[in-house]
Structure formats: structure tokens, C-alpha cells
Protein backbone atom coordinates (compact mmCIF):
# COMPACT_ATOMS: atom_id res chain seq x y z
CA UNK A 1 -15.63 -7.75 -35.04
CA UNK A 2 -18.98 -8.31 -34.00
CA UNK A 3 -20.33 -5.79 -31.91
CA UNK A 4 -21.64 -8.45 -28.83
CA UNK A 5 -21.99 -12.51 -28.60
CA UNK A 6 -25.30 -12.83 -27.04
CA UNK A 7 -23.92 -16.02 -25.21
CA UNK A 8 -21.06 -14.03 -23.63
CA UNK A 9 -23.39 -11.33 -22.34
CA UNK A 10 -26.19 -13.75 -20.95
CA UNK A 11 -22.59 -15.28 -18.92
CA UNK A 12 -21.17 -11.77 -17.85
CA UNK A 13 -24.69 -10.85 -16.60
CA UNK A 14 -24.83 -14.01 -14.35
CA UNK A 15 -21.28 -13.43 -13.11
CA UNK A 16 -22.73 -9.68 -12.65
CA UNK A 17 -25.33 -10.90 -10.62
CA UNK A 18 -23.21 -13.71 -8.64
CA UNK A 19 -20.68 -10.90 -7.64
CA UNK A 20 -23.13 -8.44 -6.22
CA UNK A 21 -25.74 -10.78 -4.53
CA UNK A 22 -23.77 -13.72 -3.86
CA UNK A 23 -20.33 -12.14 -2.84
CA UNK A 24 -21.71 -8.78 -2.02
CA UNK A 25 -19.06 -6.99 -4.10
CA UNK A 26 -19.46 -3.35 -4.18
CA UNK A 27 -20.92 -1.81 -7.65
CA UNK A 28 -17.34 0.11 -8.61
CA UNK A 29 -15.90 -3.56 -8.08
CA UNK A 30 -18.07 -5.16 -10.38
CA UNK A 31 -17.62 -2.68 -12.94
CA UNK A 32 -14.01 -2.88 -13.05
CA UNK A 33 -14.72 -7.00 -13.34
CA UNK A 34 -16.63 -5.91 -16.32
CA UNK A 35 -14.16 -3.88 -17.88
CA UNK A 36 -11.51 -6.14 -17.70
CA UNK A 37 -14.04 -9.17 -19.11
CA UNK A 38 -14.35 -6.94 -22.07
CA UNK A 39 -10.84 -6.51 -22.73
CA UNK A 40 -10.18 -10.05 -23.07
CA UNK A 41 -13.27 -10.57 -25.36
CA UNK A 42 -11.87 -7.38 -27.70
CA UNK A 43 -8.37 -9.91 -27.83
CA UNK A 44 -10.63 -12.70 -29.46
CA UNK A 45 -12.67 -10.76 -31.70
CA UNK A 46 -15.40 -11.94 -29.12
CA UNK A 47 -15.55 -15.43 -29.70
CA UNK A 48 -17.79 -17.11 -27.09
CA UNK A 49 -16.24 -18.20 -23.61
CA UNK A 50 -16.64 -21.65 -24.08
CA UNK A 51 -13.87 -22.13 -26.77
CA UNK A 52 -11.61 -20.33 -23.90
CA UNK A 53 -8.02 -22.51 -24.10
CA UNK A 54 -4.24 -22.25 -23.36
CA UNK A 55 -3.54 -20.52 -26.71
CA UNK A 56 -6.02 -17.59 -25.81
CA UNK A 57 -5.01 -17.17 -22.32
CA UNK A 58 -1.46 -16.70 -23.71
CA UNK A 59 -2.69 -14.56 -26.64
CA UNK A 60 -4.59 -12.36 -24.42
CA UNK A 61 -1.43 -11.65 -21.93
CA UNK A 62 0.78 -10.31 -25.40
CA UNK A 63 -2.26 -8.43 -26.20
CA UNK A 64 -2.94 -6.88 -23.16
CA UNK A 65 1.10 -5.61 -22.53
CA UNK A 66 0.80 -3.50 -25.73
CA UNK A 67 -2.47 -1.43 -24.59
CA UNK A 68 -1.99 1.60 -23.51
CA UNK A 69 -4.50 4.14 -21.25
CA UNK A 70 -6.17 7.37 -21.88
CA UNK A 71 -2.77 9.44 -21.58
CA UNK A 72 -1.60 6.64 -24.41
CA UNK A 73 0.80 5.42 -22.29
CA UNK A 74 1.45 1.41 -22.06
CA UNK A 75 -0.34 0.04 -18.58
CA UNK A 76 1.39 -0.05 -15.61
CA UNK A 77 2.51 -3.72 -14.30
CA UNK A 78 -0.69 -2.88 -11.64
CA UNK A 79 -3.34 -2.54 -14.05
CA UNK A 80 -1.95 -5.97 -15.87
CA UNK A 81 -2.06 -7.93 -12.91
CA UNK A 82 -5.68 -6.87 -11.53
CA UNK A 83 -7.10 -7.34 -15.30
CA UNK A 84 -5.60 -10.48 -15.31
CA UNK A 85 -6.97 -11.44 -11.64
CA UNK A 86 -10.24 -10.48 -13.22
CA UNK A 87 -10.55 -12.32 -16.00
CA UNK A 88 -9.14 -15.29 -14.19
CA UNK A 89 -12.01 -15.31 -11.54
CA UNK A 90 -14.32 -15.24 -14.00
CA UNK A 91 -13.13 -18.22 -15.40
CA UNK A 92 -12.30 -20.15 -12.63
CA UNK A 93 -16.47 -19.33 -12.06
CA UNK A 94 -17.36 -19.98 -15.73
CA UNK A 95 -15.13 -23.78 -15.07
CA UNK A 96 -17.67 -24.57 -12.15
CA UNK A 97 -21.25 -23.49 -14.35
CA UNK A 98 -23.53 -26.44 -14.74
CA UNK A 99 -24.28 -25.76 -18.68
CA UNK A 100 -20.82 -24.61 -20.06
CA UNK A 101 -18.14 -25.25 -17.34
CA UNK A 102 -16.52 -28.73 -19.51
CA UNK A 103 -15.88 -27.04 -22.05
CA UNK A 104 -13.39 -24.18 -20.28
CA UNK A 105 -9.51 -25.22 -20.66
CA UNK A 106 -8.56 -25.20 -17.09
CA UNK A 107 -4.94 -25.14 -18.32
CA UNK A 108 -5.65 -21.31 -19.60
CA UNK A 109 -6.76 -20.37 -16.48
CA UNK A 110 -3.22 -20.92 -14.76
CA UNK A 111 -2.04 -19.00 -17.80
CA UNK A 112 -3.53 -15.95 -16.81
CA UNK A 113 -0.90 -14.63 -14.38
CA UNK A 114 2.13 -12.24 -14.55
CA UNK A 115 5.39 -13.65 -13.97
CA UNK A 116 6.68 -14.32 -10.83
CA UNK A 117 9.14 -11.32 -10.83
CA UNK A 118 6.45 -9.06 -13.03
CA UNK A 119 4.06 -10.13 -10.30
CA UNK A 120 6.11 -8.65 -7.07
CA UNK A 121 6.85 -5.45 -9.55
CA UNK A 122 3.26 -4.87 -9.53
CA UNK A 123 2.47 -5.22 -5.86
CA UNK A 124 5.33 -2.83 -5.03
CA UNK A 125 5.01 0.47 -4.10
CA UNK A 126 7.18 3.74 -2.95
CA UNK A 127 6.50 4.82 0.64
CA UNK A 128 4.30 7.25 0.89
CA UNK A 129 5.54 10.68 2.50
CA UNK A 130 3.88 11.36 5.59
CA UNK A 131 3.76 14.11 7.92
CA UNK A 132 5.12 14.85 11.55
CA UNK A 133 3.20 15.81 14.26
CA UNK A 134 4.87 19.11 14.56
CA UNK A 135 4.01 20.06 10.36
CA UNK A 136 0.12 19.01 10.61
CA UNK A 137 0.66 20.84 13.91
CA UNK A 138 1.74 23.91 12.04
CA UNK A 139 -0.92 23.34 9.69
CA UNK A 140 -4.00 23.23 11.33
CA UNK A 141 -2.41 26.26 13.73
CA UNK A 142 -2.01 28.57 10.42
CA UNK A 143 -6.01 27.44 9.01
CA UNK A 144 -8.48 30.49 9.46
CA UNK A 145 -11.30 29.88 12.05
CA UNK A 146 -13.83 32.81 11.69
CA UNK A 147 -16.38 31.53 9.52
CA UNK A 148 -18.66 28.18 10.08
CA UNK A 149 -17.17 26.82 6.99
CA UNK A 150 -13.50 27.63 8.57
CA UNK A 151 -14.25 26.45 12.06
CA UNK A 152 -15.60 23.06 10.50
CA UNK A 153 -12.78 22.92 8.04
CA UNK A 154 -10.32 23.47 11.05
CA UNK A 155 -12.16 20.97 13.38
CA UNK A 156 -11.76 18.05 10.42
CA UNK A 157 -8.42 18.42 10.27
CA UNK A 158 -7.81 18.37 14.66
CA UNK A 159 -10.17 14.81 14.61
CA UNK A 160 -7.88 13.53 11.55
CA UNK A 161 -4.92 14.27 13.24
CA UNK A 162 -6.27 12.08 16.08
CA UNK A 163 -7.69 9.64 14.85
CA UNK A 164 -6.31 8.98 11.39
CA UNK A 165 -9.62 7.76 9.95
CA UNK A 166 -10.25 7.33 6.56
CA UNK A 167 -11.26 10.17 4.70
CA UNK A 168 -14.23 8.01 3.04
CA UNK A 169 -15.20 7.25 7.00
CA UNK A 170 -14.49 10.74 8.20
CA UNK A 171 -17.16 12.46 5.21
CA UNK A 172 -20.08 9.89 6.30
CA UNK A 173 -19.81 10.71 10.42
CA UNK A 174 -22.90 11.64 12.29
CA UNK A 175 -22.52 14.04 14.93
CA UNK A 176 -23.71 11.61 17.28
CA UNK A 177 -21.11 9.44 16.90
CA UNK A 178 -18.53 11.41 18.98
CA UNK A 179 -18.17 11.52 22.43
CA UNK A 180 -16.79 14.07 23.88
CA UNK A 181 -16.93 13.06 27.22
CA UNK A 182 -15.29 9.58 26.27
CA UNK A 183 -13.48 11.31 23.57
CA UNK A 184 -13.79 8.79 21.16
CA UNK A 185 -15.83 8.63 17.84
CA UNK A 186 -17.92 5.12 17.07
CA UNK A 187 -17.87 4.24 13.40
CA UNK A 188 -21.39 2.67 12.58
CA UNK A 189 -20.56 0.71 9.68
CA UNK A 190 -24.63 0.90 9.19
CA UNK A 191 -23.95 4.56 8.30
CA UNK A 192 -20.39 5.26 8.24
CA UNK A 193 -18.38 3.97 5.24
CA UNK A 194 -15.94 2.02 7.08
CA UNK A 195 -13.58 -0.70 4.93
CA UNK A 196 -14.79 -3.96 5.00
CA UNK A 197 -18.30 -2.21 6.79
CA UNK A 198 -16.24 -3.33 10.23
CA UNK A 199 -17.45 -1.37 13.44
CA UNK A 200 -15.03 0.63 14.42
CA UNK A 201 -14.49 2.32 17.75
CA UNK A 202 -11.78 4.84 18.08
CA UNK A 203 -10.28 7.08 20.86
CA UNK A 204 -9.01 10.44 20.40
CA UNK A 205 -4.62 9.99 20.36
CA UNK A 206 -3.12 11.95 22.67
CA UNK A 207 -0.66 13.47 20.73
CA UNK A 208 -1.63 17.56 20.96
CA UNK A 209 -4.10 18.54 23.75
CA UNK A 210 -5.12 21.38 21.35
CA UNK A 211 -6.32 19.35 19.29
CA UNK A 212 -9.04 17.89 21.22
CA UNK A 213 -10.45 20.84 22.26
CA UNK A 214 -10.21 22.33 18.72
CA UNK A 215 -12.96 19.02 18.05
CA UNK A 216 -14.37 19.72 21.42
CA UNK A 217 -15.41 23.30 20.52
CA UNK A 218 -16.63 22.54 17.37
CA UNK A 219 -19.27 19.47 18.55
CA UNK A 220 -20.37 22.06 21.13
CA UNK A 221 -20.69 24.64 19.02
CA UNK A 222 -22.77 22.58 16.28
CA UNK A 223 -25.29 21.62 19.23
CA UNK A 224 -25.85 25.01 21.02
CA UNK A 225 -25.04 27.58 18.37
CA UNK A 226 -26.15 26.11 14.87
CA UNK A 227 -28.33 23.15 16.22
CA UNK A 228 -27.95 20.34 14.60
CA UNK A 229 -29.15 17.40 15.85
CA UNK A 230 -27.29 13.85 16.66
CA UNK A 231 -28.46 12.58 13.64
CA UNK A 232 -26.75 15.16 11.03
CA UNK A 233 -23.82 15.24 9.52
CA UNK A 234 -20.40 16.02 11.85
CA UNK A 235 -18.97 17.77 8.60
CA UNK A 236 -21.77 19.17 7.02
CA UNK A 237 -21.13 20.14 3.29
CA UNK A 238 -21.31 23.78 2.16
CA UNK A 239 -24.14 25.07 0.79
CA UNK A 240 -24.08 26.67 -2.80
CA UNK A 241 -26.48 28.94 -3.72
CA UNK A 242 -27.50 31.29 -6.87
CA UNK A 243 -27.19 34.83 -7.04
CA UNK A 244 -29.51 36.33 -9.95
CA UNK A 245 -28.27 39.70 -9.62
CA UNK A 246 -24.51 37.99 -10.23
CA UNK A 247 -25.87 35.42 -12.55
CA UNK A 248 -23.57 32.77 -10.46
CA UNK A 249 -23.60 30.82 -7.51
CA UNK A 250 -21.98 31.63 -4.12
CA UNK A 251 -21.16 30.19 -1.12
CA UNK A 252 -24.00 30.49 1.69
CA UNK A 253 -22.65 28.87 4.75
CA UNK A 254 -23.08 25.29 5.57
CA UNK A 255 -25.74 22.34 4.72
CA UNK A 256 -27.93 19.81 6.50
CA UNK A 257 -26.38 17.02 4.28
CA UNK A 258 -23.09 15.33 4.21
CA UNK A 259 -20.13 15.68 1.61
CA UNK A 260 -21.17 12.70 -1.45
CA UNK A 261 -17.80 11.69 -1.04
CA UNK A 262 -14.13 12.27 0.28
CA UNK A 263 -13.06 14.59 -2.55
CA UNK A 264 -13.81 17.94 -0.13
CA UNK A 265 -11.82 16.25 2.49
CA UNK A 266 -8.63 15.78 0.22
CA UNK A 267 -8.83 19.25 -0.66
CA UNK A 268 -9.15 20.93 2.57
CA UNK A 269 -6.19 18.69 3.89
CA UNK A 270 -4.20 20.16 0.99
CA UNK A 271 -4.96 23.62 0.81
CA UNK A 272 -4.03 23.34 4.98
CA UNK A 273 -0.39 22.46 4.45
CA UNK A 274 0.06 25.04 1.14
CA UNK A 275 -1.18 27.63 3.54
CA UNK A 276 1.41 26.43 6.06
CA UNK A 277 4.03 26.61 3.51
CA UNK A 278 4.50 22.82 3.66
CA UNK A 279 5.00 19.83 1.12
CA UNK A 280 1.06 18.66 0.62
CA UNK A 281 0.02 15.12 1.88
CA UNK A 282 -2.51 13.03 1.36
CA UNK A 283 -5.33 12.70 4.28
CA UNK A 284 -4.62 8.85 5.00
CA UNK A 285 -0.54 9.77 5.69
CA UNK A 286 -2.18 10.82 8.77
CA UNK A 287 -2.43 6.74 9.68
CA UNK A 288 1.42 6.79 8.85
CA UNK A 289 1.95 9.47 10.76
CA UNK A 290 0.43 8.32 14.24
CA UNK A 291 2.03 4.66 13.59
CA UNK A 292 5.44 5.83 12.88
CA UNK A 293 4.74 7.81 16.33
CA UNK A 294 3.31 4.54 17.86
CA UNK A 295 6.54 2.67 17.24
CA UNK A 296 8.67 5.38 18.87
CA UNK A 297 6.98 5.75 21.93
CA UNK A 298 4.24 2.82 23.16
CA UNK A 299 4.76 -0.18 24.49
CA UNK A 300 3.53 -3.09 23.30
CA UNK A 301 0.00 -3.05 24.96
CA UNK A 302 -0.14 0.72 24.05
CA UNK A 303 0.48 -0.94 20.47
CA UNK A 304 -1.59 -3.01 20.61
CA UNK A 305 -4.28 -0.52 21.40
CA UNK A 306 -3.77 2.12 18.53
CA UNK A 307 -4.00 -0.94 15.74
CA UNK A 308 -7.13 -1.74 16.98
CA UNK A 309 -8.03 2.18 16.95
CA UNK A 310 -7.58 1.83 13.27
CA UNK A 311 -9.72 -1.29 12.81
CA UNK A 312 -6.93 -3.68 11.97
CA UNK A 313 -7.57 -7.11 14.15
CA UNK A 314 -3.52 -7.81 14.35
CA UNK A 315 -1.14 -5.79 15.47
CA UNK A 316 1.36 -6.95 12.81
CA UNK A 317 -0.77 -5.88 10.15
CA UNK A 318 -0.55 -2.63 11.43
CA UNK A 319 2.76 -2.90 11.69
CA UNK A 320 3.60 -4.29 7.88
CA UNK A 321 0.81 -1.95 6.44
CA UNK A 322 2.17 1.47 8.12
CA UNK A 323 5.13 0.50 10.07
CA UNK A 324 7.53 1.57 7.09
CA UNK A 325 10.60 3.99 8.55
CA UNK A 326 10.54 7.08 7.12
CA UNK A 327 13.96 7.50 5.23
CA UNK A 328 15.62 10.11 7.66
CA UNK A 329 14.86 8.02 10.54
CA UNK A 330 15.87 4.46 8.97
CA UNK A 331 19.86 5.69 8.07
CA UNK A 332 19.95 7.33 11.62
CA UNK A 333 19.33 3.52 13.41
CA UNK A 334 21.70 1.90 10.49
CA UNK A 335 24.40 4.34 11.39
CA UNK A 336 23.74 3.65 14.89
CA UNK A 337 23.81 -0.12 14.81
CA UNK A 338 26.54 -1.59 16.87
CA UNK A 339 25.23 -4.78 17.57
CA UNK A 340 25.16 -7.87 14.87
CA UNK A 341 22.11 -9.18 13.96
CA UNK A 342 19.93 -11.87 15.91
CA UNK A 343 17.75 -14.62 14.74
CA UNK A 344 13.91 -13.95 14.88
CA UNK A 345 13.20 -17.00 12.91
CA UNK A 346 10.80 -19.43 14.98
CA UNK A 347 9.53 -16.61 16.79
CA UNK A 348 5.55 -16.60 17.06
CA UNK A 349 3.86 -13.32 16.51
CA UNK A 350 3.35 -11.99 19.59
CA UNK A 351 7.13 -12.39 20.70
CA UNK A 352 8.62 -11.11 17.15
CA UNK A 353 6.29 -7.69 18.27
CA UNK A 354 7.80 -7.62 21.32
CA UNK A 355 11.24 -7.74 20.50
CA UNK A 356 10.83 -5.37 17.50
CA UNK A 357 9.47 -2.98 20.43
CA UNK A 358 11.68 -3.57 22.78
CA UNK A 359 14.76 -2.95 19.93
CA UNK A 360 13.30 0.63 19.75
CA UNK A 361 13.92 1.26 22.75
CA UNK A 362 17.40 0.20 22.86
């Protein structure tokens, strides 16, 4: 197998280039594009792109099932279906290029897909398991607050709990972005990593007055007892330094710069609930968490309100993404149904919110 085709790279790289400066793709995206181009050349023995056709496309798909990952395990139904959403963009581009795009089979192209069945396997996934207020409650009560390190640590976890930002979001905040008079935190998509870059403004939930003052204490305390300036980092990373008498490095307080990514978060939010003696979750059940409290107790304004606290712009994509029933609570309203069901077909989506409110009430 030859170890490139010079044609095939000179494509990739204008694909490359057509993902991050014409669609703005991200750099991580673009690599796993890449990836997944490469794959399909390794099932040809990298014959160019232009003698692409049905019987490759199929080829490919039989190929690709009996791969298996760095564990040596076969890929998951997940990873088939965005490799094969990869390589089919890239052909569907490669059918539109002025110098090669007649000679792409268009019929392969509608061969590279999963089957229907195989498809909705892929996009399926188990309900995460998310925590009450009352165990991130315990949590944060049982997390240490003597040291700068513990009081910031302590104060991430109190503005996660209410406002369930992403953890990605959460590690990029500037200290000027909350206010605590307001009580709300503005994500700048110009320096917060926010999904989509959207702007972002979010109010503090109500949902445990100790909370807020937990964050309260700490913003104050940043400004008049460390000093740090609007423009630093809310969460400032911890700052490593050597010891030559130890030969090692030690822990010497806290930074001027922000964490380089969300992985700190994670692990604080973990090591909270093991303290607590709790099952561990994941920093973005927190979203669950305050939605699955949304649906007990707002009304449909109130709603209406916390979706667009997350950044979603409809309320019933708040309400498919994180409106799952956690399991205890779903056989508790099947064993007390009484009523048969009624049709919400034809209802627009404004009245099917209501009524799914107003049933939780009942």
C-alpha cells in the first residue's frame, strides 16, 4: 500500500481548508474529519478519490464494522455512524469541485449510511444519573474551606449548582462577568467558551440561599483580600511550584491564569461527592439536575425562563435534551396514573408545553 496519493492529499488539504475558513469548524472537528478520511483511503489501498463508486462505498462499510479501537475492541455503532457522516460530507463536497466532482459516483454517497435500525442504535443513549439538590447540597456542605485553593474549589461548585454551566464555560469565566448585585454571570462568548460561541446571560437559581452567598463571599473575597482584578480569571488555576531542597514540585496557592481546560473542574466535582460519601457525577448532571427541578415546580413562564438560562432558544429543546424522568420518579407517576391517555397530536408547541406542565401539577 502506498504510503500517500499526492492527489488525495492536495483534496483533503482543500477540504481542510474549506472546513476551517469557510465553515469555521473548530480544529478538534477537523481532525476527526481527517481521521475518518483516512480510514476510508486505508479500505482502498488509497486509490485516488475520483474512482470513488457504489462498490467502494459498500466495501468500505464491511471494512469499517470489523475495526476495532485501541482497547481492540470492535467500534461502537457511534463511532460507525460519525466516520461514516464524515466521509460522506466529504464527498458530497468532493461531487460539487470544479476539476474532479463528475467523476464521484453519487450513488456511493447514499451508500455511506448505517441502517435505519443501526442508525437509531447509535444515537441512543442511557440516561445519565444526576444528582438531587439535597446530595450536591451535602456535597458542597462536607468540602473544606480554609485554604484559597479550598474556598475557590468550594465557591465552583455553589455557582455550578446554580447555574448549571458548562464546565468548558465555567473554566474560561472572568471575574468580571458576575454580578453580584444582579446575581447573574454574563457569558462573553468573545472570552468564555460557550457552545455554539452564543452569549449567554444567566441568573443565579434559587434553589439554596447558601449557595449564593457561598459565590458571594468568594467574588468579594477575590477583590478585597487577594486582588484580582475584573479582568482575571473567576477560578484561577493553582500554582505549582519547585522545591530544590525536595527535588519536586508543590502546591503554592493560586495563579493569575485560568485552568487550560475543564479537566480540574471534573475532578473537583468528583472528589466533592466521594468526600460526601456519595455516587460521583459528572459536572453537566448539574443541567439535569435543575431541569428535572424545573419541571416539578415552575410554571410555564418560570420554564420558559431557566431554558433560556441555559442558552437553549426553545423551551422544548430543553425539555427533550434534559427533561428525561429520573427512574424513581417515572414508576411513582405510572403507578399513580388513573386517568387514560389524551391526544396531544395537532397540538402546536407552545400548547403541548403547557399541558405537559400543567399534567405535573395534577
Amino acid at each position: 500500500m502506498p504510503e500517500i496519493n499526492p492527489l488525495n492529499e492536495k483534496l483533503k488539504k482543500q477540504y481542510e481548508e474549506t472546513l476551517l475558513h469557510g465553515r469555521h469548524r473548530q480544529r478538534r472537528t477537523v481532525d476527526a474529519v481527517w481521521k475518518a478520511i483516512t480510514l476510508f483511503e486505508n479500505s482502498t489501498g488509497r486509490q485516488p478519490f475520483t474512482s470513488f463508486n457504489a462498490t467502494q462505498a459498500k466495501d468500505f462499510k464491511q471494512w469499517l464494522s470489523k475495526q476495532v479501537n485501541e482497547k481492540g475492541h470492535p467500534l461502537s455503532l457511534a463511532t460507525l455512524r460519525s466516520t461514516l457522516a464524515n466521509v460522506r460530507e466529504f464527498f458530497l463536497w468532493l461531487r460539487a469541485h470544479a476539476q474532479v466532482g463528475r467523476k464521484i459516483d453519487s450513488r456511493g454517497i447514499d451508500y455511506l449510511h448505517l441502517s435505519q435500525n443501526e442508525d437509531r442504535a447509535a444515537r441512543a443513549s442511557k440516561p445519565r444519573p444526576q444528582p438531587t439538590i439535597e446530595q450536591i447540597t451535602q456535597a458542597i456542605n462536607a468540602m473544606p474551606c480554609s485554604t484559597d485553593i479550598e474556598k475557590r474549589d468550594r465557591a465552583l461548585m455553589a455557582l455550578l449548582a446554580i447555574t448549571a454551566m458548562r464546565d468548558g464555560a465555567l473554566a474560561s469565566l472572568r471575574l468580571g462577568d458576575v454580578d453580584i448585585t444582579a446575581r447573574t454571570v454574563w457569558q462573553d462568548p468573545k472570552h468564555v467558551k460557550t457552545k455554539f460561541g452564543k452569549a449567554i446571560l444567566t441568573a443565579w437559581v434559587p434553589i439554596n440561599p447558601e449557595f449564593e452567598e457561598i459565590v458571594l463571599d468568594w467574588v468579594t473575597y477575590m477583590r478585597n483580600d487577594l486582588g484580582y482584578s475584573n479582568k482575571d480569571p473567576l477560578f484561577p488555576a493553582t500554582r505549582v511550584e519547585a522545591n530544590p531542597e525536595k527535588m519536586a514540585f508543590e502546591v503554592a496557592g493560586l495563579s493569575d491564569k485560568p485552568w487550560a481546560s475543564a479537566a480540574a473542574i471534573r475532578k473537583i466535582f468528583k472528589e466533592a461527592f466521594t468526600r460526601a460519601g456519595l455516587p460521583t457525577f459528572h459536572p453537566h448532571s448539574c443541567r439535569h439536575m435543575l431541569i428535572t427541578w424545573g419541571i416539578e415546580n415552575l410554571s410555564q413562564e418560570e420554564f420558559k425562563a431557566l431554558s433560556q438560562n441555559l442558552g437553549h432558544d426553545h423551551a422544548m429543546t430543553t425539555y427533550n435534551a434534559y427533561g428525561t424522568i429520573p427512574a424513581e420518579r417515572q414508576i411513582k407517576l405510572i403507578r399513580g396514573m388513573n386517568k387514560g391517555p389524551s391526544d396531544l397530536s395537532g397540538l402546536s408547541e407552545t400548547e403541548l408545553l403547557a399541558e405537559l406542565m400543567r399534567r405535573k401539577t395534577v
